[in-house]
N, C-alpha and C. Protein backbone atom coordinates (compact mmCIF):
# COMPACT_ATOMS: atom_id res chain seq x y z
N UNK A 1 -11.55 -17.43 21.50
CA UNK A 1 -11.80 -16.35 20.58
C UNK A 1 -11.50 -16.84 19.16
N UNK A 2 -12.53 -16.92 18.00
CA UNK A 2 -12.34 -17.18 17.15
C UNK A 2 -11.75 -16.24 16.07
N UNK A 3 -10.67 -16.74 15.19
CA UNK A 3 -10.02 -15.76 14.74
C UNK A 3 -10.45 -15.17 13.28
N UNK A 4 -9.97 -13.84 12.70
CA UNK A 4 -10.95 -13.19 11.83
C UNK A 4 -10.73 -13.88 10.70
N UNK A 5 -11.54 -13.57 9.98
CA UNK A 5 -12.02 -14.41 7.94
C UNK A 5 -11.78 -13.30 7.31
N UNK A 6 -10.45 -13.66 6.37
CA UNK A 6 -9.91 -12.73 5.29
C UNK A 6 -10.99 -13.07 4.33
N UNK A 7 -11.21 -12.06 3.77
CA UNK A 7 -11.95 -12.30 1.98
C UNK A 7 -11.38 -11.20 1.19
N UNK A 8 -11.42 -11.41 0.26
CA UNK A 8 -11.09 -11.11 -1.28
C UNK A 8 -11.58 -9.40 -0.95
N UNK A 9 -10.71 -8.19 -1.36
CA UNK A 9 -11.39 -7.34 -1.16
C UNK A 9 -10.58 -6.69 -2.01
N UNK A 10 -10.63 -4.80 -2.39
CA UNK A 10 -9.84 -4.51 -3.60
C UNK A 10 -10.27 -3.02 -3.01
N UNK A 11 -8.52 -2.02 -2.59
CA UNK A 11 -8.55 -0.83 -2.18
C UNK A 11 -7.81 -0.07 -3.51
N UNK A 12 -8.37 0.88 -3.99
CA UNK A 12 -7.63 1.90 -5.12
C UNK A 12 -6.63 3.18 -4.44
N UNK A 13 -5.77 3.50 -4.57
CA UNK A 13 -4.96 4.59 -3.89
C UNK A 13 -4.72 4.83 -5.08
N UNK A 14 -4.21 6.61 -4.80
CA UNK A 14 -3.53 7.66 -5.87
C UNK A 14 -2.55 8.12 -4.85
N UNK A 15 -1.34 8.73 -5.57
CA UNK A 15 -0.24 9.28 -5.28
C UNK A 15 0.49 9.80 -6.09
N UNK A 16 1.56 11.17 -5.82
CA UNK A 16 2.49 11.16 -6.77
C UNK A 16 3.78 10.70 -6.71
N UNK A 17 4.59 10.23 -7.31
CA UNK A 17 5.70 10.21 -7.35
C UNK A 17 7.10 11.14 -7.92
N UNK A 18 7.22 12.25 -6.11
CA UNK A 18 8.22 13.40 -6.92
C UNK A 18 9.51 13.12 -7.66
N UNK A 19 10.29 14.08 -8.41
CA UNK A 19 11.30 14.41 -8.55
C UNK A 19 12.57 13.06 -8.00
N UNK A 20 12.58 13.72 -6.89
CA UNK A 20 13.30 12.56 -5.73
C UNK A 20 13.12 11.23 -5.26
N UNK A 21 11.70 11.03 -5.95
CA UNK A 21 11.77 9.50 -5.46
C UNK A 21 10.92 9.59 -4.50
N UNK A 22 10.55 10.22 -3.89
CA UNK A 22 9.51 10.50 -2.42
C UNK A 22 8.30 10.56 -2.76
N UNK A 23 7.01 10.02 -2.15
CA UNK A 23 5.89 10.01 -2.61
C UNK A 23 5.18 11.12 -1.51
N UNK A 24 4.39 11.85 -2.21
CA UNK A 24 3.34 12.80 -1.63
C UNK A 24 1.75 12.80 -2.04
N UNK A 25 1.05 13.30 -1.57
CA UNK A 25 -0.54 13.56 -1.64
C UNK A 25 -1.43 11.75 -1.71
N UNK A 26 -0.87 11.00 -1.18
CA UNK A 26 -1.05 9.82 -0.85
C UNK A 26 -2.67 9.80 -0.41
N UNK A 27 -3.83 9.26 -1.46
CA UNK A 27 -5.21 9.54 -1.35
C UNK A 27 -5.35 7.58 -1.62
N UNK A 28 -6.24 7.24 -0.16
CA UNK A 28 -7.39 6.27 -0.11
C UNK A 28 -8.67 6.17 -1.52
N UNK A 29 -8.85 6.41 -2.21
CA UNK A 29 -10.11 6.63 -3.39
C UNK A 29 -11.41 5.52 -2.73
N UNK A 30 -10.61 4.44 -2.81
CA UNK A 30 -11.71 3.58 -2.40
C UNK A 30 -11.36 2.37 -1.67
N UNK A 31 -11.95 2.60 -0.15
CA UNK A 31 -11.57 1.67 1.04
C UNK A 31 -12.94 1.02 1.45
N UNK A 32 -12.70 0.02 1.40
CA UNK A 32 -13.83 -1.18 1.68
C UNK A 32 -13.77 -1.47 3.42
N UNK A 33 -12.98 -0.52 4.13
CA UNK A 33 -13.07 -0.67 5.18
C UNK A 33 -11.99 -1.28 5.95
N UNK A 34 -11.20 -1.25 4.87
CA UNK A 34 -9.43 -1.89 5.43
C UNK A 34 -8.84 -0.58 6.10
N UNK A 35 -7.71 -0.78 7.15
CA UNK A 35 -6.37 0.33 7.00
C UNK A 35 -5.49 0.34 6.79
N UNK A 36 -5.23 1.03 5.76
CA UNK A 36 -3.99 0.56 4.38
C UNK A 36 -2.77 2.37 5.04
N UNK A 37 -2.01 1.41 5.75
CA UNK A 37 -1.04 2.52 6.38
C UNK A 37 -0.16 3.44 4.86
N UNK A 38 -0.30 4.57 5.35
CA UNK A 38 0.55 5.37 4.15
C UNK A 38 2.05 4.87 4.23
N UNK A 39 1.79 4.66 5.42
CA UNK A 39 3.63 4.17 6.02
C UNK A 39 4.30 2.95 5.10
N UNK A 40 2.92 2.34 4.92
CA UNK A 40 4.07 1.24 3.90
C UNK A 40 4.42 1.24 2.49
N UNK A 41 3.82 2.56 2.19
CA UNK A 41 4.30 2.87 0.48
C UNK A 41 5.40 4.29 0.94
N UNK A 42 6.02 4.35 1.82
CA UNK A 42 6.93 5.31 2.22
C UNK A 42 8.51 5.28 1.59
N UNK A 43 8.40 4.21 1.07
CA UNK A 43 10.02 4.00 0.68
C UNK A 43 10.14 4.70 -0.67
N UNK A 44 11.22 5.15 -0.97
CA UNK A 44 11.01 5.82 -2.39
C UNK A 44 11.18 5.18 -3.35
N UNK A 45 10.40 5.63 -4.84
CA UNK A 45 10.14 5.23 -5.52
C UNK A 45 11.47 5.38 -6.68
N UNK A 46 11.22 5.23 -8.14
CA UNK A 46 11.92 5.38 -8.90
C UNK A 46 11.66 6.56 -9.71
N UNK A 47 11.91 8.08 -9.58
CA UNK A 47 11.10 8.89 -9.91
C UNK A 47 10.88 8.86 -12.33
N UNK A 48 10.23 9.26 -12.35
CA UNK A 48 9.54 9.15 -13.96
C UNK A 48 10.49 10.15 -14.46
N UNK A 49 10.86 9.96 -16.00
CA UNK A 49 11.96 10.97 -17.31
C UNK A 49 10.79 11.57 -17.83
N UNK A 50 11.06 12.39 -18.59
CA UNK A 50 11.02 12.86 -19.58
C UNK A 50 11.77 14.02 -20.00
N UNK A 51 11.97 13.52 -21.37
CA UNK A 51 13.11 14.19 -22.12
C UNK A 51 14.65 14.49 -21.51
N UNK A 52 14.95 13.17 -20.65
CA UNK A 52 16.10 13.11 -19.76
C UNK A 52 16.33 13.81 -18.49
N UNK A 53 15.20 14.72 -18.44
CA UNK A 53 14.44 15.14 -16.76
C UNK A 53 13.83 14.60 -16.18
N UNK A 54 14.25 14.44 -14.73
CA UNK A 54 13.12 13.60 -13.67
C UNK A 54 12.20 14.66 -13.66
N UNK A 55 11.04 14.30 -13.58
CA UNK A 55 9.71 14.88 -13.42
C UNK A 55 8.71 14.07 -12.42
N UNK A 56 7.60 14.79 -12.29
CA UNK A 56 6.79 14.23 -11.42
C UNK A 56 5.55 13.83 -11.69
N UNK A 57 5.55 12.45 -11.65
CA UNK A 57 4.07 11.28 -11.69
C UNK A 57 3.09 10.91 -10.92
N UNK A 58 1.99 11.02 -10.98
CA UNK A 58 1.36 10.26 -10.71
C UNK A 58 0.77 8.87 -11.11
N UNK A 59 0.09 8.04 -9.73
CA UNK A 59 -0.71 6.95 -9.98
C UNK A 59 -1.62 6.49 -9.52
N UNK A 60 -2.61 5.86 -9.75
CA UNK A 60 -3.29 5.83 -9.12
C UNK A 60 -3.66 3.73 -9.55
N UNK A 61 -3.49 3.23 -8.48
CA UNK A 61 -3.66 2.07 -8.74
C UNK A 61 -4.07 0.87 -7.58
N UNK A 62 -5.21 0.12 -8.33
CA UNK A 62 -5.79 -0.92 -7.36
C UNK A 62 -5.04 -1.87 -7.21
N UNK A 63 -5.47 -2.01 -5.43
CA UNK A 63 -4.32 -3.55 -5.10
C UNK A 63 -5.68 -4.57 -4.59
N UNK A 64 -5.60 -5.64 -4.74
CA UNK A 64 -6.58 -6.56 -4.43
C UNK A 64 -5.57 -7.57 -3.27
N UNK A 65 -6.64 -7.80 -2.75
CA UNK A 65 -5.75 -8.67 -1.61
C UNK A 65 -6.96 -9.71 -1.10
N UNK A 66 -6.34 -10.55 -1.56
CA UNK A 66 -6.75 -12.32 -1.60
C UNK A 66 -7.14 -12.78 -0.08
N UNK A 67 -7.51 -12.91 0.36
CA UNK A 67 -8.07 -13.37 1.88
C UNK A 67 -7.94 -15.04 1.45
N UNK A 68 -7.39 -15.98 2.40
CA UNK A 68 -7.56 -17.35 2.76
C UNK A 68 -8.02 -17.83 3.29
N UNK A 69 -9.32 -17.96 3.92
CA UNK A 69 -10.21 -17.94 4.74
C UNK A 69 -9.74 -17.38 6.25
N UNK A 70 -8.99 -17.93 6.64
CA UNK A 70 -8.59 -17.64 8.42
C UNK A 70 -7.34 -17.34 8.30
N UNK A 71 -7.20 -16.08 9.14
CA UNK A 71 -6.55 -15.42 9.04
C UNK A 71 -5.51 -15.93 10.33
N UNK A 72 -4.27 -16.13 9.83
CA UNK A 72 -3.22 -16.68 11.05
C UNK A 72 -2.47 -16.06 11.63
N UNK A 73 -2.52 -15.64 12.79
CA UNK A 73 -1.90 -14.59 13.61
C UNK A 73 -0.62 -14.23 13.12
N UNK A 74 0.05 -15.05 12.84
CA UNK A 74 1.69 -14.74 12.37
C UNK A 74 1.43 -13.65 11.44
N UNK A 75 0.65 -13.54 10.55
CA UNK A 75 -0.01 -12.80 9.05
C UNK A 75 -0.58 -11.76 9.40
N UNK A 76 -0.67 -11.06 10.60
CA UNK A 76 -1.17 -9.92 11.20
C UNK A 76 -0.04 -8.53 10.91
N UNK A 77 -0.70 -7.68 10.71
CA UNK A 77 0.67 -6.09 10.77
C UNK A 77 1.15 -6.41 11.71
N UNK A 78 2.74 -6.08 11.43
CA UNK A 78 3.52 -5.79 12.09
C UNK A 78 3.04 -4.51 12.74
N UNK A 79 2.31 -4.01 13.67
CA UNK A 79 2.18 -2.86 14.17
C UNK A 79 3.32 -2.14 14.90
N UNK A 80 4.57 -2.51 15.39
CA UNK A 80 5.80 -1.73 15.82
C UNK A 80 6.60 -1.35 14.16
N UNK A 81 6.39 -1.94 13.34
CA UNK A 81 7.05 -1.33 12.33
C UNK A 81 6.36 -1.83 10.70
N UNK A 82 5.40 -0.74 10.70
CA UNK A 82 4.53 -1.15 9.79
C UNK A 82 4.85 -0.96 8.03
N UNK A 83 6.19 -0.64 8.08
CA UNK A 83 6.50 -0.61 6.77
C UNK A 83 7.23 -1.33 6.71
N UNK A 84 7.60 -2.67 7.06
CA UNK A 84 7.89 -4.31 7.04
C UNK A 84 6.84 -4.91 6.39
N UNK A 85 7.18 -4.86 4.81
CA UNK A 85 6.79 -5.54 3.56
C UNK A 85 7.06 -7.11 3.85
N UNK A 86 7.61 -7.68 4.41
CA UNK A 86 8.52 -8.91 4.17
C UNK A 86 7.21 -10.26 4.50
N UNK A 87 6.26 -9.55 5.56
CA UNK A 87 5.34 -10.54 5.65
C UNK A 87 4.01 -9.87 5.16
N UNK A 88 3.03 -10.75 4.77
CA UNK A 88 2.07 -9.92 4.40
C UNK A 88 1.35 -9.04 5.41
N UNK A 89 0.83 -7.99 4.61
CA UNK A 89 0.27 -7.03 5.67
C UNK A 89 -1.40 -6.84 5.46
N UNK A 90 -2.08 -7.49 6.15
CA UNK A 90 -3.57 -7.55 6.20
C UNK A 90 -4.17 -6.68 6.76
C-alpha cells in the first residue's frame, strides 16, 4: 500500500476568543478537504483588554500547511488524543 502525498494546502477558520480564555463558535470558512479537529484549538487562549477589561475577540485566521511529499506514518493524527500538538497533525 502506497502511502499518501502531502501538498501544500491552506484552511481559514474563525473563532472567538471569550472572556475566560475559552474559545467558542469555532467556523471551518474554507476547507480544501482536510479535517481540521476543533479539538485541537481547545486549549485556552489568552483572552483580549480593553480599557483594563477582558473582553471578547474574535479571529479569523489562515493556517497553511506545507506537505513533504510522503507522508510518514509517525506524522499521522494522533487519533486517541487529538489535541496532542507536539507532533504534527496532518
Amino acid at each position: 500500500m502506497s502511502k499518501p502525498v502531502i501538498t501544500d494546502t491552506r484552511v481559514i477558520l474563525t473563532f472567538f476568543v471569550e472572556e475566560d480564555g475559552s474559545l467558542s463558535n469555532m467556523r471551518v470558512i474554507e476547507n480544501p478537504g482536510l479535517e481540521i479537529s476543533k479539538a485541537s484549538l481547545a486549549k485556552n487562549w489568552t483572552p483580549a483588554q480593553h480599557n483594563g477589561k477582558l473582553v471578547r475577540s474574535q479571529f479569523t485566521v489562515p493556517i497553511t500547511i506545507v506537505g513533504s511529499g510522503t507522508m510518514n506514518h509517525s506524522y499521522q493524527l494522533n487519533q486517541t488524543n487529538p489535541t496532542d500538538l507536539t507532533k504534527p497533525a496532518i
